[in-house]
C-alpha atoms as a PDB file:
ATOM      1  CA  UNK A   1      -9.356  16.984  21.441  1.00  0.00           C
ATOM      2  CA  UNK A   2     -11.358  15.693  18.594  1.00  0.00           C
ATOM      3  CA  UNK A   3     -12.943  12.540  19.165  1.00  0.00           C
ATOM      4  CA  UNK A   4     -12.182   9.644  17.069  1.00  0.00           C
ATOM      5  CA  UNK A   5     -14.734   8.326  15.186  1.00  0.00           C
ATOM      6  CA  UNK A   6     -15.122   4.770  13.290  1.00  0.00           C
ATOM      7  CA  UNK A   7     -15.993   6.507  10.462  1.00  0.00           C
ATOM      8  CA  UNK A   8     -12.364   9.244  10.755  1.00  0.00           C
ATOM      9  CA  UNK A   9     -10.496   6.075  11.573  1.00  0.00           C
ATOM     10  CA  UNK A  10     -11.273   4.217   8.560  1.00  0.00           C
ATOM     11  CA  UNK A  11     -11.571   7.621   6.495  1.00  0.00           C
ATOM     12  CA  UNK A  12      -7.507   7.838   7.534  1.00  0.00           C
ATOM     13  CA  UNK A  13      -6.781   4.993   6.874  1.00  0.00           C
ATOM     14  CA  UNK A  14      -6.823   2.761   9.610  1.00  0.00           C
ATOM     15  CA  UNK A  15      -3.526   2.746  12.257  1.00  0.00           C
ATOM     16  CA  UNK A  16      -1.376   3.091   9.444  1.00  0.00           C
ATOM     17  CA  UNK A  17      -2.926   6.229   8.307  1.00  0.00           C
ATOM     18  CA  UNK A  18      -3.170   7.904  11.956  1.00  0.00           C
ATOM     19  CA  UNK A  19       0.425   7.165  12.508  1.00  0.00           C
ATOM     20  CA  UNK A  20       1.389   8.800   8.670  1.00  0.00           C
ATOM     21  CA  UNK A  21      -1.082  11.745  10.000  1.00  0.00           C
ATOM     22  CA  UNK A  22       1.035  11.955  13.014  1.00  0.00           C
ATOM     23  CA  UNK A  23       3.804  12.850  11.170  1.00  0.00           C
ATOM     24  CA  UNK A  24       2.666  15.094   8.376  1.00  0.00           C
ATOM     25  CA  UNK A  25       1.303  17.232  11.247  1.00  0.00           C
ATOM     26  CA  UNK A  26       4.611  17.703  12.923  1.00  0.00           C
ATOM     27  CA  UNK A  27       6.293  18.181   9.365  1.00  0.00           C
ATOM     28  CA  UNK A  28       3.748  20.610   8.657  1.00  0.00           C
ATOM     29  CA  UNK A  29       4.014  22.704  11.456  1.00  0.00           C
ATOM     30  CA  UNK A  30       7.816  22.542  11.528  1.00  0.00           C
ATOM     31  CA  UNK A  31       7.295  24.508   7.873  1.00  0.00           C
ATOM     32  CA  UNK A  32       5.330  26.571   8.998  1.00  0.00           C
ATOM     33  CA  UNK A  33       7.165  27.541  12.140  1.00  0.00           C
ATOM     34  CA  UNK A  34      10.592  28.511  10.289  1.00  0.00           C
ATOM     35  CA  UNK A  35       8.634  30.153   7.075  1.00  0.00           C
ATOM     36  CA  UNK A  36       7.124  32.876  10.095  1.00  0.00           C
ATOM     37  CA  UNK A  37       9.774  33.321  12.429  1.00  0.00           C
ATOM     38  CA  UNK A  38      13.300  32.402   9.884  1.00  0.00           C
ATOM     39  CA  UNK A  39      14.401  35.083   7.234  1.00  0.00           C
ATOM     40  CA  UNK A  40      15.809  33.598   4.025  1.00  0.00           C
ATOM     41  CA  UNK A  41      16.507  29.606   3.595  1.00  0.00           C
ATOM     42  CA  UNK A  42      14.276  27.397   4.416  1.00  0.00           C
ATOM     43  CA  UNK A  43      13.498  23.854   4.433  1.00  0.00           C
ATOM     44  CA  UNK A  44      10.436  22.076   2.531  1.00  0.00           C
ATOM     45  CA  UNK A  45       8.413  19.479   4.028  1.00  0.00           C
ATOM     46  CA  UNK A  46      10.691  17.093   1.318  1.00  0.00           C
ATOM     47  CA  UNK A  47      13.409  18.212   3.178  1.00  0.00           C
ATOM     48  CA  UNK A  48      12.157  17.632   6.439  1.00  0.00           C
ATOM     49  CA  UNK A  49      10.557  14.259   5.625  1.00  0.00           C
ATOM     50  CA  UNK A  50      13.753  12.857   3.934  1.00  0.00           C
ATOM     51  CA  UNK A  51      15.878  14.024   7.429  1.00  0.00           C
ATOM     52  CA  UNK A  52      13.359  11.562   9.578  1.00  0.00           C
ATOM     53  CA  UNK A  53      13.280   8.862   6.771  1.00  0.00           C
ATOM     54  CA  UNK A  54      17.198   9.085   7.171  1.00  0.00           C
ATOM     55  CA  UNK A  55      16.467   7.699  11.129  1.00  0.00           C
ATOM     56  CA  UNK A  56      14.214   5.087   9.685  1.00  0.00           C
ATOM     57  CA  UNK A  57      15.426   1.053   9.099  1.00  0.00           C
ATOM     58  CA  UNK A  58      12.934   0.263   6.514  1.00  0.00           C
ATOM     59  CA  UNK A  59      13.952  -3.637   6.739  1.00  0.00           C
ATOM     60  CA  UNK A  60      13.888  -3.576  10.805  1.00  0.00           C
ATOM     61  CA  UNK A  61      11.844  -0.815  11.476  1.00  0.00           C
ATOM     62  CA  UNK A  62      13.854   0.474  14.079  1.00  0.00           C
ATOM     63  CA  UNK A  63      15.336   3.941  14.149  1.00  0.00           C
ATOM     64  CA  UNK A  64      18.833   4.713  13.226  1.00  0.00           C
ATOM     65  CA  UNK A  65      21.407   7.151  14.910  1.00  0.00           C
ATOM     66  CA  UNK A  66      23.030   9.879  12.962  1.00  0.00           C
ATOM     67  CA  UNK A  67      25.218  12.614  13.624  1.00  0.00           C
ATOM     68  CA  UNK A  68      24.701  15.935  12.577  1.00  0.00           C
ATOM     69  CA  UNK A  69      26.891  16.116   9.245  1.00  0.00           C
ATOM     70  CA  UNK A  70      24.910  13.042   8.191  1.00  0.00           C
ATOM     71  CA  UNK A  71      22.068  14.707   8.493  1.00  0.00           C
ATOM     72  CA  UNK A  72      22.949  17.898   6.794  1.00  0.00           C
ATOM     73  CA  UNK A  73      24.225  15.647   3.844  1.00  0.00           C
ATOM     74  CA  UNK A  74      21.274  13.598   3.173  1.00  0.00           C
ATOM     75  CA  UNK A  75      18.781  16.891   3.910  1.00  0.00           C
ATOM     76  CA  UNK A  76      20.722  18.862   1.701  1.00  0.00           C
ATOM     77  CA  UNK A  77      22.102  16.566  -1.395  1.00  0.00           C
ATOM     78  CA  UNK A  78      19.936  18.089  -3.860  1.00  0.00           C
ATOM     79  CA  UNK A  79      20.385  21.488  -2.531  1.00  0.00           C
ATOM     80  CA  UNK A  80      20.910  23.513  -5.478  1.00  0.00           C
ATOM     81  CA  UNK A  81      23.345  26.920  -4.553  1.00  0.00           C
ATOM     82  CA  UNK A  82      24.706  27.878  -1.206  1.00  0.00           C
ATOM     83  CA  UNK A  83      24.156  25.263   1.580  1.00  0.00           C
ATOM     84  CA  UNK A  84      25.971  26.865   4.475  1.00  0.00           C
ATOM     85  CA  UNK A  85      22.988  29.238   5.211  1.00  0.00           C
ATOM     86  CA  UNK A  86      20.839  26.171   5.432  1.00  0.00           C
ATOM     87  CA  UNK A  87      23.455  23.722   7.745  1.00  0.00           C
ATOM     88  CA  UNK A  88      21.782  25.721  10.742  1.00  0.00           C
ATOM     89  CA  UNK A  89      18.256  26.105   9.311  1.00  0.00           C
ATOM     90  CA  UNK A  90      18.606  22.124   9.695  1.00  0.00           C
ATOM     91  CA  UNK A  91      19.804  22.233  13.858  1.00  0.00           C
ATOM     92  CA  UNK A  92      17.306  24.299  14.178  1.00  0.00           C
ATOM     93  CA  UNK A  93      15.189  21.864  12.933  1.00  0.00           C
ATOM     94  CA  UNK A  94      16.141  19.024  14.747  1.00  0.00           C
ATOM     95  CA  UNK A  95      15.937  21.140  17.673  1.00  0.00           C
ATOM     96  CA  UNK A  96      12.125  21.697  17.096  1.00  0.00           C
ATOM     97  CA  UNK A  97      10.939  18.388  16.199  1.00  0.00           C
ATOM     98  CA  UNK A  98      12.932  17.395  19.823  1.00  0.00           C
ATOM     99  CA  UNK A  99      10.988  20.080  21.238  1.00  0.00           C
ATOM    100  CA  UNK A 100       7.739  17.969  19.900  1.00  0.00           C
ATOM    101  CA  UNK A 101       9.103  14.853  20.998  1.00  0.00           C
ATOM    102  CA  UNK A 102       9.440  13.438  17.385  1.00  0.00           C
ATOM    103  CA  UNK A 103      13.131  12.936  17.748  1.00  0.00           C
ATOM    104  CA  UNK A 104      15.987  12.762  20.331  1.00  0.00           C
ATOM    105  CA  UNK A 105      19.323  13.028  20.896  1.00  0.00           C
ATOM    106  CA  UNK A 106      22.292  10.767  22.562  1.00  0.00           C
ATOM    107  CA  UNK A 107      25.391  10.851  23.304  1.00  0.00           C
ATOM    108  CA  UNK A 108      27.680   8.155  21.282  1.00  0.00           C
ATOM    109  CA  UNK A 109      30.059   6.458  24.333  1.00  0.00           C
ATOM    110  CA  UNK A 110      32.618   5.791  22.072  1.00  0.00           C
ATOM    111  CA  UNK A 111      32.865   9.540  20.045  1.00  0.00           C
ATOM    112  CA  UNK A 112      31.039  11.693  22.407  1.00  0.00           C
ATOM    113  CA  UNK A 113      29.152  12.873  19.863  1.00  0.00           C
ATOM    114  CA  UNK A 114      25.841  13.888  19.543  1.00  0.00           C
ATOM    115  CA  UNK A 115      23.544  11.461  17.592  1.00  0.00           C
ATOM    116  CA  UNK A 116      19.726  12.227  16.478  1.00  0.00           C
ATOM    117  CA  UNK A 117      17.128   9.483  16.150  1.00  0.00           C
ATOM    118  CA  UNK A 118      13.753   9.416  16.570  1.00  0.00           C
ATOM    119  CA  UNK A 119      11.970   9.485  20.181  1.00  0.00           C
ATOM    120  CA  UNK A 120      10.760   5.628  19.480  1.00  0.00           C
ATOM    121  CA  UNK A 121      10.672   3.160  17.446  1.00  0.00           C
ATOM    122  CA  UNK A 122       6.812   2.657  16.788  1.00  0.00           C
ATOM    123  CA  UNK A 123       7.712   5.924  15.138  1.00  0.00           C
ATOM    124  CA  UNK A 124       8.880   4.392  12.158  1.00  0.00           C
ATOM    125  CA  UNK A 125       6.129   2.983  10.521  1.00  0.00           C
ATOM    126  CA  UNK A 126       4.522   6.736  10.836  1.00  0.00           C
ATOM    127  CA  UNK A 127       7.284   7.948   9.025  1.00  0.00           C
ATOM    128  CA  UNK A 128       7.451   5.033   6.265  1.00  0.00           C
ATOM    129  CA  UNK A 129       3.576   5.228   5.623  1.00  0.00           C
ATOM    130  CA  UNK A 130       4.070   9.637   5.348  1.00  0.00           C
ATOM    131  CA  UNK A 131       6.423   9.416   2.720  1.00  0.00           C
ATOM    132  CA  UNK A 132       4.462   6.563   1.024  1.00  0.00           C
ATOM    133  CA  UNK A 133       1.378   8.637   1.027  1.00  0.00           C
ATOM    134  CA  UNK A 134       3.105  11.870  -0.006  1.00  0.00           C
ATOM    135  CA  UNK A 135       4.955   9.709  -2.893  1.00  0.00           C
ATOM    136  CA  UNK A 136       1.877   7.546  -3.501  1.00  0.00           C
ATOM    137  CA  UNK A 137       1.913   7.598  -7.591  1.00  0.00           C
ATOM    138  CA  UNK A 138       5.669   5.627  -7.311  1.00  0.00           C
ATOM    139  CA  UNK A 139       4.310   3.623  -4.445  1.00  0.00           C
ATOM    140  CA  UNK A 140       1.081   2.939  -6.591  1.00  0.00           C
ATOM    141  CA  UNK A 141       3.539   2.479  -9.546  1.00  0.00           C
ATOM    142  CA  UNK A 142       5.659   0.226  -7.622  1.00  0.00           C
ATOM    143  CA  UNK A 143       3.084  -2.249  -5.952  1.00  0.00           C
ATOM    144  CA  UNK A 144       1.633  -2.624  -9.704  1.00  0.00           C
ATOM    145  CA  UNK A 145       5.159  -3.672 -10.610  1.00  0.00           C
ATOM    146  CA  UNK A 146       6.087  -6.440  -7.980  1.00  0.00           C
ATOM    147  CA  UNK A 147       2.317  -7.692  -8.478  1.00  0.00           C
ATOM    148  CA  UNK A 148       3.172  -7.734 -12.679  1.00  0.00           C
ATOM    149  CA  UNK A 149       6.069  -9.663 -12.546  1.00  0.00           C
ATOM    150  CA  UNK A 150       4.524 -12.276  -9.614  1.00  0.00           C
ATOM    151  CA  UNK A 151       1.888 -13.025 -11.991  1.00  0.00           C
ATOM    152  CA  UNK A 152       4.164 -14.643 -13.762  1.00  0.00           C
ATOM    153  CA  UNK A 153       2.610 -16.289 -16.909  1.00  0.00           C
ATOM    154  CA  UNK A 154      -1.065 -15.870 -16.367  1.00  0.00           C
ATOM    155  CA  UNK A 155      -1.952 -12.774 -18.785  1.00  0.00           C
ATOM    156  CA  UNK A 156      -5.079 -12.267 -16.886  1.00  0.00           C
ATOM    157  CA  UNK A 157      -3.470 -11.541 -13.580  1.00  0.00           C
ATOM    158  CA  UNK A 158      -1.143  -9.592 -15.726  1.00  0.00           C
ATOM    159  CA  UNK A 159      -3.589  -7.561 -17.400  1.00  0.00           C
ATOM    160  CA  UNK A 160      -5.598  -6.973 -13.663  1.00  0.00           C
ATOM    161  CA  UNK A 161      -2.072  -5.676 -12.114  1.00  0.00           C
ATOM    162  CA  UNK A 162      -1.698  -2.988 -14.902  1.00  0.00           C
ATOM    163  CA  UNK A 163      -2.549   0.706 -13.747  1.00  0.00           C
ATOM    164  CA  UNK A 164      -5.746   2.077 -15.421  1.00  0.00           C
ATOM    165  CA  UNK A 165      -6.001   5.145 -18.155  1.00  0.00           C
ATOM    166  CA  UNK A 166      -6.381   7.612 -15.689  1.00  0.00           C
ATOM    167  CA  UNK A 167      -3.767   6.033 -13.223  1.00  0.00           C
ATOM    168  CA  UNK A 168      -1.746   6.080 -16.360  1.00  0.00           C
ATOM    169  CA  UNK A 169      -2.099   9.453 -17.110  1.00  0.00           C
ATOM    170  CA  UNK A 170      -1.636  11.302 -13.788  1.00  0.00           C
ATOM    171  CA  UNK A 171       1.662   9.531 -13.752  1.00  0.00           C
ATOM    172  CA  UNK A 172       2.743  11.201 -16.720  1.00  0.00           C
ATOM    173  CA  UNK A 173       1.361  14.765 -15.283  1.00  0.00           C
ATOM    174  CA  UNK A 174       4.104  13.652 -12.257  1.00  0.00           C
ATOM    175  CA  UNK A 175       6.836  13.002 -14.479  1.00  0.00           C
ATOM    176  CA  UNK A 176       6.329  16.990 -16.079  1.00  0.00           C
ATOM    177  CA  UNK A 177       5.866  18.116 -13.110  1.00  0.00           C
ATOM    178  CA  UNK A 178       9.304  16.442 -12.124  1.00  0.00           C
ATOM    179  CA  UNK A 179       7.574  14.421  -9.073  1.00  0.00           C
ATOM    180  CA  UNK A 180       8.158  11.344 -10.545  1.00  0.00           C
ATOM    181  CA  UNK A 181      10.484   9.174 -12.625  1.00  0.00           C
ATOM    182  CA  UNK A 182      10.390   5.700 -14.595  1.00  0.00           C
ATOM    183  CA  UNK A 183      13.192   4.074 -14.318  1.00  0.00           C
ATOM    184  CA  UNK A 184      13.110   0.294 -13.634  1.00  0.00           C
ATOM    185  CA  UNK A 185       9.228   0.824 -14.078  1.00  0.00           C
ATOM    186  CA  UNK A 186       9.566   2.049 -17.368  1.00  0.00           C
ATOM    187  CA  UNK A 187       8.952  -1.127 -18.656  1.00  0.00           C
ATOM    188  CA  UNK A 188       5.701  -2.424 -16.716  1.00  0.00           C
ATOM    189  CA  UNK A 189       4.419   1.176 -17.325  1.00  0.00           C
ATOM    190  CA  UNK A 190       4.784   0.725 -21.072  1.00  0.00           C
ATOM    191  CA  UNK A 191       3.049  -2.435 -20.815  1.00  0.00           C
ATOM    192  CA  UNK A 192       0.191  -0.302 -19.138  1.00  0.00           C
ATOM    193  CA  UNK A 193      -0.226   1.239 -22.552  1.00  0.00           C
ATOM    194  CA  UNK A 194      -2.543  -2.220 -23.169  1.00  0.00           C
ATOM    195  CA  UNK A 195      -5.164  -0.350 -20.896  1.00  0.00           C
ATOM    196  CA  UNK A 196      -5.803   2.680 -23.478  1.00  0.00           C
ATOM    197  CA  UNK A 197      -6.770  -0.532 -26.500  1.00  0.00           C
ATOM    198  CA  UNK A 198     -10.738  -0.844 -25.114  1.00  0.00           C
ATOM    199  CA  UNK A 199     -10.568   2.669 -24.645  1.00  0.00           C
ATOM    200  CA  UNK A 200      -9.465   3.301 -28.468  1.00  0.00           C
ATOM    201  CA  UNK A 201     -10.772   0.188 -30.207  1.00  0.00           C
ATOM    202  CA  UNK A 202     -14.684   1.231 -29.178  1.00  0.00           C
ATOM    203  CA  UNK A 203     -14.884   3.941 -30.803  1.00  0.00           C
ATOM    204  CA  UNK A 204     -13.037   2.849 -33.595  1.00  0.00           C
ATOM    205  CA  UNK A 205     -15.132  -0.490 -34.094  1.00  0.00           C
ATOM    206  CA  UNK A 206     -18.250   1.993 -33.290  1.00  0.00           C
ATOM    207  CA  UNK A 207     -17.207   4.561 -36.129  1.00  0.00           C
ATOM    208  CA  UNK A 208     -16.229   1.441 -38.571  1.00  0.00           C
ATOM    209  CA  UNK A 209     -19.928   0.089 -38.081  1.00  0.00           C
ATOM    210  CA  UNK A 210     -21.789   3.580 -38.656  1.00  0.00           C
ATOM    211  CA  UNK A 211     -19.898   3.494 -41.566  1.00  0.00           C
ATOM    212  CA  UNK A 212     -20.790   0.435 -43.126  1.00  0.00           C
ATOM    213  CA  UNK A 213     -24.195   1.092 -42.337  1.00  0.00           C
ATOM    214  CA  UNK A 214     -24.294   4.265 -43.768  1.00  0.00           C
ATOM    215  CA  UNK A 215     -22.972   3.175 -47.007  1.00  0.00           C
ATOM    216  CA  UNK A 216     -25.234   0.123 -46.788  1.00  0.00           C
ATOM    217  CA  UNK A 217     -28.022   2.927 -46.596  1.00  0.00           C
ATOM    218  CA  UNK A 218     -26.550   4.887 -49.279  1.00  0.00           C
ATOM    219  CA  UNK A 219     -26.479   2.082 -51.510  1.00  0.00           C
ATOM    220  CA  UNK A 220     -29.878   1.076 -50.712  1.00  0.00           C
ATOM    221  CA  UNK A 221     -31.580   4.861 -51.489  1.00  0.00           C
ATOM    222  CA  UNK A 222     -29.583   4.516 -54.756  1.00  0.00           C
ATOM    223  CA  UNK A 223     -31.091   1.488 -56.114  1.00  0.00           C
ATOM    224  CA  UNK A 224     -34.762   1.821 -54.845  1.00  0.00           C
ATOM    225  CA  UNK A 225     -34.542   4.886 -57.494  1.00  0.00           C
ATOM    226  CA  UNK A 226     -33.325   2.766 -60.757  1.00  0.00           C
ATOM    227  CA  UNK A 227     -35.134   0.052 -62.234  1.00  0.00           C
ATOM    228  CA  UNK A 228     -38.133   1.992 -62.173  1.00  0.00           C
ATOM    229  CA  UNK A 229     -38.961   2.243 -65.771  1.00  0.00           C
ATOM    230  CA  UNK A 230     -40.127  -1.418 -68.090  1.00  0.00           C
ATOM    231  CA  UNK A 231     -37.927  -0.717 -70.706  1.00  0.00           C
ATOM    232  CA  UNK A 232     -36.450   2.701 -72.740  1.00  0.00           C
ATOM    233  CA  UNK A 233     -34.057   5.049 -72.150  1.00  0.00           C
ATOM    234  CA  UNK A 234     -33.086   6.006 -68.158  1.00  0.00           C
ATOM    235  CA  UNK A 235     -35.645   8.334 -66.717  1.00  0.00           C
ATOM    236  CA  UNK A 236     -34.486  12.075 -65.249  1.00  0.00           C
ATOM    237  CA  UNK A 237     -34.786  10.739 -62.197  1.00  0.00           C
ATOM    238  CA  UNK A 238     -33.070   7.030 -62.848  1.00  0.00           C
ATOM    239  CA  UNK A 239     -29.744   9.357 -64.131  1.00  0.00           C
ATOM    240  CA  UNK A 240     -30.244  11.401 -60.912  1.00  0.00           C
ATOM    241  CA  UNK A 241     -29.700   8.401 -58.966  1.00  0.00           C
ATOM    242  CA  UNK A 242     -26.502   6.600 -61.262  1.00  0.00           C
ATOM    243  CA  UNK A 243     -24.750  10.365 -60.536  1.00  0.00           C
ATOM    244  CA  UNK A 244     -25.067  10.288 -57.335  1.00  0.00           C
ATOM    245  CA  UNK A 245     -23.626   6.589 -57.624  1.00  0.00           C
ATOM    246  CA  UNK A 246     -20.400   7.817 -59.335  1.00  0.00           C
ATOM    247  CA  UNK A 247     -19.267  10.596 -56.701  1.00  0.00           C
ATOM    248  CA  UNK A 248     -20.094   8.086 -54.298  1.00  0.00           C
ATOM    249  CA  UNK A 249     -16.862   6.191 -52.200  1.00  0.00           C
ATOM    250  CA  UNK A 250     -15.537   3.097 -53.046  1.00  0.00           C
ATOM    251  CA  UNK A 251     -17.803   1.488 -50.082  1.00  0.00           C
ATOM    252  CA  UNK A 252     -20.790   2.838 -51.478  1.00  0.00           C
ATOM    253  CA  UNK A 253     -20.385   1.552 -54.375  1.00  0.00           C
ATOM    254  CA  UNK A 254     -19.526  -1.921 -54.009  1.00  0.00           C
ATOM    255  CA  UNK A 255     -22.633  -2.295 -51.008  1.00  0.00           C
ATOM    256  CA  UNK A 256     -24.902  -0.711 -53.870  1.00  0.00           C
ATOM    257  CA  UNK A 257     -23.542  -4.152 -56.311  1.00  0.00           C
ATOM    258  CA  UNK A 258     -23.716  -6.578 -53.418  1.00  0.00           C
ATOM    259  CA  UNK A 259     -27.356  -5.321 -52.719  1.00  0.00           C
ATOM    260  CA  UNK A 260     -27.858  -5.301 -56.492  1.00  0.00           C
ATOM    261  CA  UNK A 261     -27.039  -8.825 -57.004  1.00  0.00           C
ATOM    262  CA  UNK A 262     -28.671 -10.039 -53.483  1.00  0.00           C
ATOM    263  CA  UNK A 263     -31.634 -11.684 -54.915  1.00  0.00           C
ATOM    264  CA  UNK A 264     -33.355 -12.021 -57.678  1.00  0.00           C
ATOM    265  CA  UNK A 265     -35.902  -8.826 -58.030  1.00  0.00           C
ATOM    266  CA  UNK A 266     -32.947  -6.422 -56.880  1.00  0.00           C
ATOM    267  CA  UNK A 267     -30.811  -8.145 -59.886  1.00  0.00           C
ATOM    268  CA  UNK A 268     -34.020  -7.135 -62.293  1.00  0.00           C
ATOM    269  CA  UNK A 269     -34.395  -3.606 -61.246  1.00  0.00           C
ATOM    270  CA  UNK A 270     -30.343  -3.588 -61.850  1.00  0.00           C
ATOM    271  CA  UNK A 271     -30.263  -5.354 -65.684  1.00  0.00           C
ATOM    272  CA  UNK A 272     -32.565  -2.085 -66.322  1.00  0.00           C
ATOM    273  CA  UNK A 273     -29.689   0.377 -65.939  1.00  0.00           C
ATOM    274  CA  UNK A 274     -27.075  -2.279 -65.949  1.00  0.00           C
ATOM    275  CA  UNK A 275     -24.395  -0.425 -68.617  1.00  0.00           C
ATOM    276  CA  UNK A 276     -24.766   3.518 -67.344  1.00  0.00           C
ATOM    277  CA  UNK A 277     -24.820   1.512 -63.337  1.00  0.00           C
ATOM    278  CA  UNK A 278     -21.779  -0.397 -64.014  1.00  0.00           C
ATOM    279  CA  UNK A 279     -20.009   2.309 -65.677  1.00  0.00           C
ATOM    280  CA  UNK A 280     -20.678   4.459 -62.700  1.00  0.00           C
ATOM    281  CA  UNK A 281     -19.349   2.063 -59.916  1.00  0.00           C
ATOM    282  CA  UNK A 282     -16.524   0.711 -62.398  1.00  0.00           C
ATOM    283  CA  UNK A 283     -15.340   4.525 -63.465  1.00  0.00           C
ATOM    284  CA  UNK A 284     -12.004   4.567 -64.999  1.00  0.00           C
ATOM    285  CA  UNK A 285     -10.451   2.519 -62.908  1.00  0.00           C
ATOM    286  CA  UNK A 286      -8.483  -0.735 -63.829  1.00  0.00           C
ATOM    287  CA  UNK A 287      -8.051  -2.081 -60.470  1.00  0.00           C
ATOM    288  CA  UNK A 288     -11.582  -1.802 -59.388  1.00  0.00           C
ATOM    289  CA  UNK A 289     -12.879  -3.402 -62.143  1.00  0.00           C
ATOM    290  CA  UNK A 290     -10.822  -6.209 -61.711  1.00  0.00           C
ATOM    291  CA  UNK A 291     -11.853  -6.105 -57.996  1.00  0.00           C
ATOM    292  CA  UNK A 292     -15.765  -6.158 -59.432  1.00  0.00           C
ATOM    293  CA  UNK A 293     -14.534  -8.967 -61.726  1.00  0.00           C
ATOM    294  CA  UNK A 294     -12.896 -10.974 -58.697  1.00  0.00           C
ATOM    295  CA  UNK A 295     -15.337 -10.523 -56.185  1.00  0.00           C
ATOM    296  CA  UNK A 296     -18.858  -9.584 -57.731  1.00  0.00           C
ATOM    297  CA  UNK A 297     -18.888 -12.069 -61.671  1.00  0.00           C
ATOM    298  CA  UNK A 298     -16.828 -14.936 -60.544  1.00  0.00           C
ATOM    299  CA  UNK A 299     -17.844 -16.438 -57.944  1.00  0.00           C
END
């Protein structure tokens, strides 16, 4: 046998984890054992979990005594097709993990029937932890829940208790894959959605201020090329520059006149090419050269 390290123990998960790894072993080999020596229906470690969660008292953590058709029904409830081929497929189940010493069987003194529960009670919390680690997306899901609504009122205990982007998104890989469902979370995972914002708002606010800059650039290279000439008609180059100003964007534009009219020297090199420059920015447009009016000459 293996020995135990500090290292494997926490690596498991503590007690909890050992007693989980208990059981996945004996669910594990119990699929394996019928897929190589059973022809035909089988039963998936699902199947075989939810028959020992079905000894399990999750309040009391005690095991529970069923018979044999309780069994079968809970194993086999969403058993698609023929279930009689599987009704001894599940015996022969319960007759293996016995074998292991996962589960026994009584005798009920008052039916005389046979009843199945598990070989002790300690058990339980193996079995509790195995389907919590095999389901650990709702468990995840569900903890975040219970700890939302405690907070209460206090958004920042609120906003801690909400599942993160990825968390968020290998839930909804679960739900297509049919592992998974919403239901009364539907609402706290919705709420979740607030975790994508910093995630979306960066590079939006990022993009917005390249942007600006750019056009604050733009504007800039545009009127350190007019104004150049004392007096006369625009030079070649002067024209160049007021073209280049009319296919511009609106943004462009309007940084160009707020740089224009920033100070006094700017406002010179401006009154040089003032008409064909305000013609450019203004175009055609009634509404912008209202805005211009509004926001540029009166104040």
């Amino acid at each position: 046998m293996k020995t135990l390290t500090i290292g494997d123990y926490q690596r498991l998960g503590g007690l909890p984890g050992l007693e989980a790894r208990y059981i996945e072993g004996h669910i594990t080999e119990a699929e394996r054992y019928f897929a190589h020596t059973k022809q035909g229906a089988l039963l998936t470690q699902k199947q075989i979990r939810n028959l020992l969660l079905a000894l399990v008292n999750r309040e009391t953590l005690k095991t529970v005594p069923r018979s044999i058709e309780e069994l079968e029904h809970i194993v086999l409830a969403d058993h698609v097709g023929e279930v009689k081929p599987l009704q001894q497929v599940v015996q022969d189940c319960l007759d293996y993990l016995q074998q292991r010493e996962v589960i026994r069987k009584r005798i009920d003194p008052d039916t005389r029937n046979e009843l199945w529960l598990l070989d002790h009670d300690y058990l339980c919390a193996g079995v509790l932890e195995a389907e919590r680690r095999a389901n650990r997306w709702l468990a995840l899901a569900e903890a975040g829940g219970r700890a939302f609504d405690e907070a209460g009122s206090h958004l920042l205990k609120k906003w801690r208790t909400l599942l993160s982007p990825w968390q968020q998104l290998v839930l909804v890989m679960q739900r297509l894959l049919g592992r998974f469902r919403y239901g009364t979370l539907r609402a706290y995972v919705l709420w979740g959605l607030l975790r994508f914002m910093p995630y979306i708002l960066v590079p939006v606010l990022v993009n917005y201020g390249w942007y600006q800059w750019s056009a604050r650039e733009q504007a800039f290279q545009i009127l350190w090329k007019i104004g150049v000439s004392e007096g006369g008609e625009p030079t070649p180059f002067e024209l160049d520059a007021v073209w280049t100003l009319a296919i511009s964007n609106e943004t462009v534009r309007f940084r160009f006149l707020e740089q224009a009219l920033a100070n006094p020297e700017n406002a010179k090199r401006f009154s040089r090419c003032a008409g064909i420059a305000t013609r450019a920015i203004v175009g055609l447009d009634p509404s912008r050269r209202e805005k211009v009016f509004k926001e540029f000459i009166l104040p």
